[in-house]
Structures are given as structure tokens and as C-alpha cells.
PDB file of N, CA and C in Angstrom:
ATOM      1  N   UNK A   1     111.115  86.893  90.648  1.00  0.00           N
ATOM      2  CA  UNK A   1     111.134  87.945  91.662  1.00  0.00           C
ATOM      3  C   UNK A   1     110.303  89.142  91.190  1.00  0.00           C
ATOM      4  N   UNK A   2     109.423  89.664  91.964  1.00  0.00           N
ATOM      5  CA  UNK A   2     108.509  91.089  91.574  1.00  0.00           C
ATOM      6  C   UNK A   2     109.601  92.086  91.580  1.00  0.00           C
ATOM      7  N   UNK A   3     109.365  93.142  90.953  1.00  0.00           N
ATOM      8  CA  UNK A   3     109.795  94.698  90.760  1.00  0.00           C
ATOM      9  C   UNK A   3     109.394  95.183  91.898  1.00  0.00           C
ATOM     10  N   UNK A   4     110.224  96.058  92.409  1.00  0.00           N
ATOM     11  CA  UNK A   4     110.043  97.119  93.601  1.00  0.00           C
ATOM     12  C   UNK A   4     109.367  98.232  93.484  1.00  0.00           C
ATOM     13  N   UNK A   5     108.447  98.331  93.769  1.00  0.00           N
ATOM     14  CA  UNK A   5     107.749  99.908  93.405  1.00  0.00           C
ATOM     15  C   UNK A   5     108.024 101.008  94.386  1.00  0.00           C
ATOM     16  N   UNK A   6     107.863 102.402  93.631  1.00  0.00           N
ATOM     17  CA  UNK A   6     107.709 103.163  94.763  1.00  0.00           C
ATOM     18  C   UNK A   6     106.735 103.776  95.667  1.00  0.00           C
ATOM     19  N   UNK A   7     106.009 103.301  95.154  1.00  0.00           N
ATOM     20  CA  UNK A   7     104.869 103.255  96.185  1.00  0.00           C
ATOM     21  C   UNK A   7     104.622 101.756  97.199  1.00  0.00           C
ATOM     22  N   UNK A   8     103.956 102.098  97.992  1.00  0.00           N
ATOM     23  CA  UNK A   8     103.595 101.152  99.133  1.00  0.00           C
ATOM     24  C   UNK A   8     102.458 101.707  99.837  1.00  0.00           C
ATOM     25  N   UNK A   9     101.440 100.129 100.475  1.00  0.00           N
ATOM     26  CA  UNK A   9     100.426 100.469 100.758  1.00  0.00           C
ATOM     27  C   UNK A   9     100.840 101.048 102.456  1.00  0.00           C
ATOM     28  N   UNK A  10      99.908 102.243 102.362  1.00  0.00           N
ATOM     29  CA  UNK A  10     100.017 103.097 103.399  1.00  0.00           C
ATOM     30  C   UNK A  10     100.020 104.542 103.359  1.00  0.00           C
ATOM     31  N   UNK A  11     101.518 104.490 102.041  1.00  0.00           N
ATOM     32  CA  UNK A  11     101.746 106.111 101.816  1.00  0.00           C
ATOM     33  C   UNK A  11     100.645 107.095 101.092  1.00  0.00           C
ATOM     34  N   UNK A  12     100.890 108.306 101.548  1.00  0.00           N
ATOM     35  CA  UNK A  12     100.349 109.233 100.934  1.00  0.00           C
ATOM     36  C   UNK A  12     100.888 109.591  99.617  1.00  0.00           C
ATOM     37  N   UNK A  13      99.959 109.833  98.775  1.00  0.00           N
ATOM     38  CA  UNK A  13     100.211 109.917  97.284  1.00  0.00           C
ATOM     39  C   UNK A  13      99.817 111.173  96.368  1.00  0.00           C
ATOM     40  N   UNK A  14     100.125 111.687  94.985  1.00  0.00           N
ATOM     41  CA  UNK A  14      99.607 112.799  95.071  1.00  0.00           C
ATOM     42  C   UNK A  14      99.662 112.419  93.069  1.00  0.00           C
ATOM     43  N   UNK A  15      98.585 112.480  92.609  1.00  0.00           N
ATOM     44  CA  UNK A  15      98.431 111.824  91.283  1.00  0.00           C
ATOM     45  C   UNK A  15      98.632 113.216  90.401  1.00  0.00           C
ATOM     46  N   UNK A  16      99.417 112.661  89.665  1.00  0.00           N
ATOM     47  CA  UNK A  16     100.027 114.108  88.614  1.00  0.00           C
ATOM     48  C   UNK A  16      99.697 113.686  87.190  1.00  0.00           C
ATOM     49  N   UNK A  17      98.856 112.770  86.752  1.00  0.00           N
ATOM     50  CA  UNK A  17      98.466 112.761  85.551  1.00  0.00           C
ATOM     51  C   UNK A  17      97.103 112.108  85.653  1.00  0.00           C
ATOM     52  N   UNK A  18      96.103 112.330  84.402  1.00  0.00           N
ATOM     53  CA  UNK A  18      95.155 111.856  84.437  1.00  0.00           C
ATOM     54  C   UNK A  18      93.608 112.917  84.848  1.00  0.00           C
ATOM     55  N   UNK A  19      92.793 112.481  85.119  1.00  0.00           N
ATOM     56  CA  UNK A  19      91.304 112.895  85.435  1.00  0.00           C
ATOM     57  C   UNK A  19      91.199 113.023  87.046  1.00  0.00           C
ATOM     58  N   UNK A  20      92.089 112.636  88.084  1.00  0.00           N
ATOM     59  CA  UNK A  20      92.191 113.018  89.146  1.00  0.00           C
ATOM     60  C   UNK A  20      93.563 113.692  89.081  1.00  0.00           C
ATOM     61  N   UNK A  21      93.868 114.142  88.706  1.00  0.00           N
ATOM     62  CA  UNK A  21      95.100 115.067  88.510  1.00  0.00           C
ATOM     63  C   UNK A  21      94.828 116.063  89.649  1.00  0.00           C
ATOM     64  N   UNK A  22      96.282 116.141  90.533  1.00  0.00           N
ATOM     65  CA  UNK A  22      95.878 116.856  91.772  1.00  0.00           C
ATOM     66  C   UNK A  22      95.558 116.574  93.082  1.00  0.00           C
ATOM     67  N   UNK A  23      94.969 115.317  92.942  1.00  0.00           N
ATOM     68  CA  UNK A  23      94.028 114.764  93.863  1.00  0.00           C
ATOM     69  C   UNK A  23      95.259 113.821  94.664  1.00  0.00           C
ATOM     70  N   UNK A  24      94.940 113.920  96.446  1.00  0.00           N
ATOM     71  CA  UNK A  24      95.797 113.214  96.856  1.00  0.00           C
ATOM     72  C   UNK A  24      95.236 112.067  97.852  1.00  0.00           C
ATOM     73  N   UNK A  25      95.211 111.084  98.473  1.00  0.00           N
ATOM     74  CA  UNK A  25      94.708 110.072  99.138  1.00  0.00           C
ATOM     75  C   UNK A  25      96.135 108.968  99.541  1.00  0.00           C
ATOM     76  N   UNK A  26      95.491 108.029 100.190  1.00  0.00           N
ATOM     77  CA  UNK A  26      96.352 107.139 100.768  1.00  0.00           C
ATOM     78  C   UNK A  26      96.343 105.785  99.951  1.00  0.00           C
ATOM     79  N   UNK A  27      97.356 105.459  99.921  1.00  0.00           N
ATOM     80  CA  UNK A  27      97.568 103.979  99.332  1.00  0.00           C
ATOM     81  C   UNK A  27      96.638 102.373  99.941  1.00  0.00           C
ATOM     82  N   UNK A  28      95.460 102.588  99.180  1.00  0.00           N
ATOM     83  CA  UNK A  28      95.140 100.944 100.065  1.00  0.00           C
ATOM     84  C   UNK A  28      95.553 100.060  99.368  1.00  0.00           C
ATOM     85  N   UNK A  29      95.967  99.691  98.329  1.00  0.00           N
ATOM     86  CA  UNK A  29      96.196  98.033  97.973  1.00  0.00           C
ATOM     87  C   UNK A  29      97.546  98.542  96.589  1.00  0.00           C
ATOM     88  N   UNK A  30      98.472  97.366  96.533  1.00  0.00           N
ATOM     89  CA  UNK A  30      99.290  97.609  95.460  1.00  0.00           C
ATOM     90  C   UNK A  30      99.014  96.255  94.626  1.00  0.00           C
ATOM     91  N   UNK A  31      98.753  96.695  93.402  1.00  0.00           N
ATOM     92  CA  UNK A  31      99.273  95.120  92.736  1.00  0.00           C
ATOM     93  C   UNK A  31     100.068  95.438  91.727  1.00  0.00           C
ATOM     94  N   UNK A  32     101.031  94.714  91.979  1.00  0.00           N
ATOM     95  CA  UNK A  32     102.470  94.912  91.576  1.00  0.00           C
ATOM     96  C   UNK A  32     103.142  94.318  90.089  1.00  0.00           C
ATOM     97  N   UNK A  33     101.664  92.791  90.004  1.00  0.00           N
ATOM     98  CA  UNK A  33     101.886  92.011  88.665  1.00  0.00           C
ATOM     99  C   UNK A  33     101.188  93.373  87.497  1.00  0.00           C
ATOM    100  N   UNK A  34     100.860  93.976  87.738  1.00  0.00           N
ATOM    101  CA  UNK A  34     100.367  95.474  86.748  1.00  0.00           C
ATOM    102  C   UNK A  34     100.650  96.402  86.700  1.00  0.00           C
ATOM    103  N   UNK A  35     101.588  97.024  87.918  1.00  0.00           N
ATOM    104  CA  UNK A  35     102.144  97.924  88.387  1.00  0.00           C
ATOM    105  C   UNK A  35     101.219  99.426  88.086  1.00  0.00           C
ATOM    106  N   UNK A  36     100.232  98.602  89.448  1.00  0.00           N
ATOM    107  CA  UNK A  36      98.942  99.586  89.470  1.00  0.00           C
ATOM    108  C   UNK A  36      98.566  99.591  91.086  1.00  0.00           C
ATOM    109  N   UNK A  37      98.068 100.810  91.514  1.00  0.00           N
ATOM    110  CA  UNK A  37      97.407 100.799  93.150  1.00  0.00           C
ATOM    111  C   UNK A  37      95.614 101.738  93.244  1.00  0.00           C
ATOM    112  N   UNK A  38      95.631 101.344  94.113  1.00  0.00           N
ATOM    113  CA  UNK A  38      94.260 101.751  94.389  1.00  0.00           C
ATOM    114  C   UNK A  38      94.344 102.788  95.386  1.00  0.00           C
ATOM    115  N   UNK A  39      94.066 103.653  95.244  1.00  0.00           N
ATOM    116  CA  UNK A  39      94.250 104.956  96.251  1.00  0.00           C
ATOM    117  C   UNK A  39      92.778 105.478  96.186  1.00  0.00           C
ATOM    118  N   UNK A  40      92.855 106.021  98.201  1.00  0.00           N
ATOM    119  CA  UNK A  40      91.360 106.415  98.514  1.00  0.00           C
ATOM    120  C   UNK A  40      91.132 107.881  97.915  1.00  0.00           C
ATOM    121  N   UNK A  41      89.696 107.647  97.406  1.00  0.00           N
ATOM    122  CA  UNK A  41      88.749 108.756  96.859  1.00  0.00           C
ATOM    123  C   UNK A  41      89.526 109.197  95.490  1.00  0.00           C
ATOM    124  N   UNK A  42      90.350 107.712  94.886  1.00  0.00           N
ATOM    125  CA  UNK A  42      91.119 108.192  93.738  1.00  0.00           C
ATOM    126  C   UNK A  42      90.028 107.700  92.572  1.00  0.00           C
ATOM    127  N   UNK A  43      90.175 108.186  91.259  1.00  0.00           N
ATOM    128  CA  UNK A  43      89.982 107.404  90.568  1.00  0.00           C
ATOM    129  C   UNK A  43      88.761 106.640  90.870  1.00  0.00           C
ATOM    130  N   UNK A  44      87.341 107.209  90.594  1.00  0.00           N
ATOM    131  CA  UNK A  44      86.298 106.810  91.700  1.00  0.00           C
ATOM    132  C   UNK A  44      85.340 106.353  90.448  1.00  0.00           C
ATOM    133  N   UNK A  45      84.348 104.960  90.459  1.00  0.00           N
ATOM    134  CA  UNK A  45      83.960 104.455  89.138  1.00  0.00           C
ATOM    135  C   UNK A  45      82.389 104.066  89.795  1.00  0.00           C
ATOM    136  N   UNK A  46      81.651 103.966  88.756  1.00  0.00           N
ATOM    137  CA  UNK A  46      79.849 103.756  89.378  1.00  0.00           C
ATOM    138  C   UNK A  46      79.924 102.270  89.200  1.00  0.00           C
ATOM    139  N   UNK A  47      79.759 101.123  90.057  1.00  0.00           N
ATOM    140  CA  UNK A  47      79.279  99.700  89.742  1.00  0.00           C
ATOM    141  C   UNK A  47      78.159  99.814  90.073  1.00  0.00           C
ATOM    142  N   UNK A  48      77.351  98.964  89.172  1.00  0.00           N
ATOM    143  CA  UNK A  48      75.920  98.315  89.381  1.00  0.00           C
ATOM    144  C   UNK A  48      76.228  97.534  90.286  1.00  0.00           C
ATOM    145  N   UNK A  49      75.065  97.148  91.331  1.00  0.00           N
ATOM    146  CA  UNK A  49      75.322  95.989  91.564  1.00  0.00           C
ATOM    147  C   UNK A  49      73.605  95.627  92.132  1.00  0.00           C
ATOM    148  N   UNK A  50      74.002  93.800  92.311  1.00  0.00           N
ATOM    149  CA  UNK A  50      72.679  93.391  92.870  1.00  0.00           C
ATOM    150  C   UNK A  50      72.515  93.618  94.622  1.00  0.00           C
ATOM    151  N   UNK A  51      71.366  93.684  94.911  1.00  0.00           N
ATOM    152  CA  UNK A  51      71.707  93.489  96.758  1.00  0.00           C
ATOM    153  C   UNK A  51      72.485  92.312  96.569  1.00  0.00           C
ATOM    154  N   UNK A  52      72.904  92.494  97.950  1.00  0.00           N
ATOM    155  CA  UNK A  52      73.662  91.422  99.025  1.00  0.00           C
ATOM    156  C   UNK A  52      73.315  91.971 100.013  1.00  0.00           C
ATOM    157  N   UNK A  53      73.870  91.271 101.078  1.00  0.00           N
ATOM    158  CA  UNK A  53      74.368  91.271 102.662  1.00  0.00           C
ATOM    159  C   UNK A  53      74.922  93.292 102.880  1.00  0.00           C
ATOM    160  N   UNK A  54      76.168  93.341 101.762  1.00  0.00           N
ATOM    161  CA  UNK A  54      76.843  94.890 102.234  1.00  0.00           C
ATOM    162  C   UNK A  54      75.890  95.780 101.576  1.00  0.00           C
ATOM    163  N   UNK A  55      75.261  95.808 100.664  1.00  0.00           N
ATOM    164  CA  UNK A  55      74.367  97.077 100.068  1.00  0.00           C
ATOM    165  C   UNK A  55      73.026  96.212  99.554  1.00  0.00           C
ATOM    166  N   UNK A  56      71.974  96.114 100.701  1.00  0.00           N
ATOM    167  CA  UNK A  56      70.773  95.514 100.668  1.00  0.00           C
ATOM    168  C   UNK A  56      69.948  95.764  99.701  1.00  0.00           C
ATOM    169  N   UNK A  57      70.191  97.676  99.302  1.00  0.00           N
ATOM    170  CA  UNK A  57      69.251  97.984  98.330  1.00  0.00           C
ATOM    171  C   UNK A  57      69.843  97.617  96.764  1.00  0.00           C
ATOM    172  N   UNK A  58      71.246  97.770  96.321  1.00  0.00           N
ATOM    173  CA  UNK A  58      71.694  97.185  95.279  1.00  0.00           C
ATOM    174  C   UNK A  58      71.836  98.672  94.826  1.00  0.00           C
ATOM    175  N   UNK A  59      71.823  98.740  93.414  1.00  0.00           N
ATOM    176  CA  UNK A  59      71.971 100.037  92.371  1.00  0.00           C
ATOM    177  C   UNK A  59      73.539 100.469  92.490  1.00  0.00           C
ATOM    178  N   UNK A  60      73.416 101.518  92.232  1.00  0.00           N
ATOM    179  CA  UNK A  60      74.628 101.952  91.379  1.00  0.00           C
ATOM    180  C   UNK A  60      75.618 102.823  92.764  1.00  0.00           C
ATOM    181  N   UNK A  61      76.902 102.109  92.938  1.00  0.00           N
ATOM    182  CA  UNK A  61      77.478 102.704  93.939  1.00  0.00           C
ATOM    183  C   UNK A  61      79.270 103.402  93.516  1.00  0.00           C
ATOM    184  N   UNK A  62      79.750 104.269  94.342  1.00  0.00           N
ATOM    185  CA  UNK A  62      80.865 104.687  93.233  1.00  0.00           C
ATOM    186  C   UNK A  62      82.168 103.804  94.434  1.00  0.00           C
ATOM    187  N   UNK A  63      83.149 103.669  93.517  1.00  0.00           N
ATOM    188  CA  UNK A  63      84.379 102.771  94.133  1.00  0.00           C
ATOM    189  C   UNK A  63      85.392 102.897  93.512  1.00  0.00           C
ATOM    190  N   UNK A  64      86.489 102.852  93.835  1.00  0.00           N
ATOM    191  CA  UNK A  64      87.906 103.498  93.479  1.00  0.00           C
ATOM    192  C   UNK A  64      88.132 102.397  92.945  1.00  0.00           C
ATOM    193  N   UNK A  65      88.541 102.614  91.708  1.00  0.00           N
ATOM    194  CA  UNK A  65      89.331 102.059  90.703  1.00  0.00           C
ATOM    195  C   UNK A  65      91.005 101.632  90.659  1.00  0.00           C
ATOM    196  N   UNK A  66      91.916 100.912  89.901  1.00  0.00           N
ATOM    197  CA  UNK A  66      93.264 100.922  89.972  1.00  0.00           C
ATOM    198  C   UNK A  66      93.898 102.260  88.779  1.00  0.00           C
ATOM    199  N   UNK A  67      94.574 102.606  89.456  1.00  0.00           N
ATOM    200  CA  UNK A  67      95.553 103.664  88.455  1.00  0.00           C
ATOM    201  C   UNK A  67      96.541 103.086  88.535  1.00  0.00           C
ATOM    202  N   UNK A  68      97.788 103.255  87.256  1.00  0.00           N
ATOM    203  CA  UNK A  68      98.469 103.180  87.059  1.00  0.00           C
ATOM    204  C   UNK A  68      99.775 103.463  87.967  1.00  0.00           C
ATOM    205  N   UNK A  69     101.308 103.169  87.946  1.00  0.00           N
ATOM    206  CA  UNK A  69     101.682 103.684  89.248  1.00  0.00           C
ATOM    207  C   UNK A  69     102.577 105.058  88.927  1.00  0.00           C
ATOM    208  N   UNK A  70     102.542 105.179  87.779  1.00  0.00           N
ATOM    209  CA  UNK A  70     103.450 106.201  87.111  1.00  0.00           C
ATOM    210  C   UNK A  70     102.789 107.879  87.088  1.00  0.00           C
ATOM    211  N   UNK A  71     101.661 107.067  87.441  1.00  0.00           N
ATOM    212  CA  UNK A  71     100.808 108.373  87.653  1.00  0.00           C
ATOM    213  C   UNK A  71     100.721 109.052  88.958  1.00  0.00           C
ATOM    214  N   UNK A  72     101.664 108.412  90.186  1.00  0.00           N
ATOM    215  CA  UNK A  72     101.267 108.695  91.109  1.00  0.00           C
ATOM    216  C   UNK A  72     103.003 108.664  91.532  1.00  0.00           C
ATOM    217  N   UNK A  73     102.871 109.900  92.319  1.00  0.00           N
ATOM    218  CA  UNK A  73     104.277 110.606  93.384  1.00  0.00           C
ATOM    219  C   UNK A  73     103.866 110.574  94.797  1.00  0.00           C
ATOM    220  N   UNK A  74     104.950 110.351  95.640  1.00  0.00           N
ATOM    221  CA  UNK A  74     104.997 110.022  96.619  1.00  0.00           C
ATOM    222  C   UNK A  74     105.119 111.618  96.977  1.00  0.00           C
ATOM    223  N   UNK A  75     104.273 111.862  98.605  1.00  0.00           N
ATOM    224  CA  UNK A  75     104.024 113.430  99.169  1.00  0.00           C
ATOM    225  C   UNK A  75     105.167 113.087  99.962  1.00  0.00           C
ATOM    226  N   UNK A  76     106.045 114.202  99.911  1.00  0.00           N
ATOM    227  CA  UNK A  76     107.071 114.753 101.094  1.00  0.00           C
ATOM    228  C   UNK A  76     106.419 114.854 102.351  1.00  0.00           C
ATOM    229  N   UNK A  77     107.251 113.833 103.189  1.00  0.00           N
ATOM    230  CA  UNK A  77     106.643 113.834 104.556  1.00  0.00           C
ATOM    231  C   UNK A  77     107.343 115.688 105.189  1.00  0.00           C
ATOM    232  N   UNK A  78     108.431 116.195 105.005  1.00  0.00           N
ATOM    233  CA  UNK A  78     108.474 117.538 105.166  1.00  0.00           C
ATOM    234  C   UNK A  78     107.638 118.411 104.738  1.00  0.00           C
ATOM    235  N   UNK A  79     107.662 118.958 103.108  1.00  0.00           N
ATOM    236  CA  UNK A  79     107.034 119.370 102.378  1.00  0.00           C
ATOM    237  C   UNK A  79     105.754 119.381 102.151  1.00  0.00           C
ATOM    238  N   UNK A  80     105.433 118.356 101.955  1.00  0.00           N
ATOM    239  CA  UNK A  80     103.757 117.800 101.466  1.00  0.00           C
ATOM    240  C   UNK A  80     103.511 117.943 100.111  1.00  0.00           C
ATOM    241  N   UNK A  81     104.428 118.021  99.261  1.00  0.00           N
ATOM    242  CA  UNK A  81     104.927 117.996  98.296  1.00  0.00           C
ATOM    243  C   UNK A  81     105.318 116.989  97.483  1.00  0.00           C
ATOM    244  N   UNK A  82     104.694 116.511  96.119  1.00  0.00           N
ATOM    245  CA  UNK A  82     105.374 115.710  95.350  1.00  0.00           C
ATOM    246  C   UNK A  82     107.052 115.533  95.396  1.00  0.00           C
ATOM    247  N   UNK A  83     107.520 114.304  95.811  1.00  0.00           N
ATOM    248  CA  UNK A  83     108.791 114.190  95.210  1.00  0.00           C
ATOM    249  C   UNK A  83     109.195 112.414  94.486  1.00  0.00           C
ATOM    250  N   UNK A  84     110.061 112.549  94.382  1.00  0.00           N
ATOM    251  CA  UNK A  84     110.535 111.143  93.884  1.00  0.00           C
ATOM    252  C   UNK A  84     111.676 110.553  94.756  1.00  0.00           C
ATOM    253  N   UNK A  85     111.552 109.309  94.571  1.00  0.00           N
ATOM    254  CA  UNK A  85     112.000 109.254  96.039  1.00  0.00           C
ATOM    255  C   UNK A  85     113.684 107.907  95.230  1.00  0.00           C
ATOM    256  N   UNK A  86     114.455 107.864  96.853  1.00  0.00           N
ATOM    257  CA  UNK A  86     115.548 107.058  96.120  1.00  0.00           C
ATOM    258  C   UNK A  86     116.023 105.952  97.333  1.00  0.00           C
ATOM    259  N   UNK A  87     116.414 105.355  97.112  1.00  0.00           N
ATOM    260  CA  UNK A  87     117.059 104.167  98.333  1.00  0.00           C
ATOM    261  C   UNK A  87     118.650 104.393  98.573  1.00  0.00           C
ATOM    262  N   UNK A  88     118.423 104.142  99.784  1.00  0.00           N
ATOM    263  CA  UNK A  88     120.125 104.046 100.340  1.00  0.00           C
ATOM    264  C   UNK A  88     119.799 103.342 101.531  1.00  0.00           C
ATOM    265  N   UNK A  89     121.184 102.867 102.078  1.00  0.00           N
ATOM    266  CA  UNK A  89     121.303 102.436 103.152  1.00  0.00           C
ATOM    267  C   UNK A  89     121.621 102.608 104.537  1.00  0.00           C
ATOM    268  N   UNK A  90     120.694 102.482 104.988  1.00  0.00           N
ATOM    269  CA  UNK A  90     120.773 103.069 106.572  1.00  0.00           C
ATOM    270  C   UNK A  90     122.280 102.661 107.890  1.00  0.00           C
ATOM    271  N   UNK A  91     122.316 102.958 108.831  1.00  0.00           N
ATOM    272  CA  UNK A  91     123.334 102.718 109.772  1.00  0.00           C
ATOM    273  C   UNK A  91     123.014 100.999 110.233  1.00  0.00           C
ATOM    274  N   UNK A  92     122.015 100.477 110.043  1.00  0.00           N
ATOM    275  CA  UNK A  92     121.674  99.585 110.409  1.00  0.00           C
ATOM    276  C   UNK A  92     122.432  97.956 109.076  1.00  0.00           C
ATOM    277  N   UNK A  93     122.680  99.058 107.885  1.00  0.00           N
ATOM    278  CA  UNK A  93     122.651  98.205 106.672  1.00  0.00           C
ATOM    279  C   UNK A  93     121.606  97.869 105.806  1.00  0.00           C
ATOM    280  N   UNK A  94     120.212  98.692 106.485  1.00  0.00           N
ATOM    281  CA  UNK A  94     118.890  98.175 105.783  1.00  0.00           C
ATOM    282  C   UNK A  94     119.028  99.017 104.972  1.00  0.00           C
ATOM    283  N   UNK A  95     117.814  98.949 103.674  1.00  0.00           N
ATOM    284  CA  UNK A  95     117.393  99.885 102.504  1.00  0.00           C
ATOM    285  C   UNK A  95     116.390 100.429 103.102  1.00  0.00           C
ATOM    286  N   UNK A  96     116.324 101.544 103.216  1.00  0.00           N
ATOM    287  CA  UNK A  96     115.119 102.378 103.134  1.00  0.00           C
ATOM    288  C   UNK A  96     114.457 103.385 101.992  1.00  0.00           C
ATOM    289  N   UNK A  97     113.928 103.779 102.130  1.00  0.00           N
ATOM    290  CA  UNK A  97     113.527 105.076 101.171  1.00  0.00           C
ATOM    291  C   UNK A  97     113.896 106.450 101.944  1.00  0.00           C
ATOM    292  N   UNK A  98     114.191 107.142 101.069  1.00  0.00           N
ATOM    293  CA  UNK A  98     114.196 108.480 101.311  1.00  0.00           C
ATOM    294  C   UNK A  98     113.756 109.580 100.305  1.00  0.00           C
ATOM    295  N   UNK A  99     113.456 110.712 100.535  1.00  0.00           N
ATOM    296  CA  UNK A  99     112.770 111.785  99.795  1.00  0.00           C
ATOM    297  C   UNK A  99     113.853 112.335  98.413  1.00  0.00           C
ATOM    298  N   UNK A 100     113.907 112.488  97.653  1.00  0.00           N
ATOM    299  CA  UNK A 100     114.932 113.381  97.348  1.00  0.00           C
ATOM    300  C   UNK A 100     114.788 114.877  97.510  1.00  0.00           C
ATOM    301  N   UNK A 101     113.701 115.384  97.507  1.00  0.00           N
ATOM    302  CA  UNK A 101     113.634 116.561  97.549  1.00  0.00           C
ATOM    303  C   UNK A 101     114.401 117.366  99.172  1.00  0.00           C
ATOM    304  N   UNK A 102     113.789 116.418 100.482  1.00  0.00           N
ATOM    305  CA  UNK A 102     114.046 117.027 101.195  1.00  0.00           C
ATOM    306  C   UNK A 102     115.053 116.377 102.077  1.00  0.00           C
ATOM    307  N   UNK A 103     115.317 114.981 101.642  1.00  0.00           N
ATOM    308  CA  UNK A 103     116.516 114.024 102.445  1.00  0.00           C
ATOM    309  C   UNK A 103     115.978 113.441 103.462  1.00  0.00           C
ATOM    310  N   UNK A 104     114.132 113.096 103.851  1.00  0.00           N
ATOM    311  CA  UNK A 104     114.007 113.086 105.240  1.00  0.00           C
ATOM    312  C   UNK A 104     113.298 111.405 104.517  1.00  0.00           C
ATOM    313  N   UNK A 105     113.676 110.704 105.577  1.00  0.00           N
ATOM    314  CA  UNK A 105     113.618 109.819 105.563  1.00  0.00           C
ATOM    315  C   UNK A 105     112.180 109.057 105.134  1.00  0.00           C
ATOM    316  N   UNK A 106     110.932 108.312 104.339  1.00  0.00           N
ATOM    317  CA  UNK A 106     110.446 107.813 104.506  1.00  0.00           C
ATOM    318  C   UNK A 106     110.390 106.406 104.749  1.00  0.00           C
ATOM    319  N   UNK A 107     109.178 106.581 106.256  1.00  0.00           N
ATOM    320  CA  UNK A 107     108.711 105.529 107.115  1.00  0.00           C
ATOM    321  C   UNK A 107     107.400 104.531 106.311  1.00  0.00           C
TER     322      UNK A 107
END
């Protein structure tokens, strides 16, 4: 069985350690066997590359890298604010997430 992270692709994120320190973007991809995500305009790296089909001319293009996930806090959908977030169970019986900072539910 995989580990549950707290992040998920979608959310907004807000990276508190590291060389983008500060910097906030959205979650595109999780991989979970590393417990690492790729977040936009995060963590941004130069590949060479040859043409192809997507970049005809080739050379050197920049592309977001994986960070770590420990490096990255989930933004208060109230706030907009780093918080850490916790699970409980809804009226329904499901798990959801919720904020701790502000109690409001994340979707």
C-alpha cells in the first residue's frame, strides 16, 4: 500500500525550504514512490535537448524539476497562508482534509 501524502495534484503549494523558498505554484504531478512533486514555475532546471516535433529548434530549455515533499506546505484556502493540514471525518463518514490553521475545509 503507498503512503498518503499531503499534498495532491491540483493544490496550491507554498515551498518553505530550499532555492525557491517562497515561491508558490500549483501541484502538477505527485510521485509518491519518492515522496516528491513537481510544482509549476517551481524548481526550474535548463535541459539540452535535440529538435523534435515539440521544440524544432532544440537547445537549451528550462523545466520544472521534482522537489521533495517536505519542502512544500499546503496554502490556506482562507488565509493564503502556509498551513499543515489534518484529516477527519466528514458527516458523510468520508476522510477529508482540513486546514489546521483555519478549520476550512480542503477541496
Amino acid at each position: 500500500m503507498q503512503k498518503k501524502l499531503h499534498v495532491k495534484k491540483g493544490d496550491t503549494v507554498v515551498v518553505i525550504s530550499g532555492n525557491s523558498r517562497g515561491s508558490e505554484g500549483k501541484v502538477l504531478e505527485v510521485v509518491r514512490e519518492k515522496d516528491r512533486a513537481i510544482v509549476e514555475g517551481v524548481n526550474l532546471v535548463s535541459k539540452h535537448t535535440k529538435p523534435n516535433s515539440k521544440h524544432p529548434q532544440g537547445g537549451i530549455i528550462k523545466q520544472e524539476a521534482s522537489i521533495h515533499v517536505s519542502n512544500l506546505m499546503l496554502k490556506d484556502p482562507k488565509t493564503g497562508k502556509p498551513t499543515r493540514i489534518g484529516r477527519k471525518l466528514d458527516s458523510n463518514g468520508k476522510l477529508v482534509r482540513y486546514s489546521k490553521k483555519s478549520g476550512e475545509e480542503i477541496k
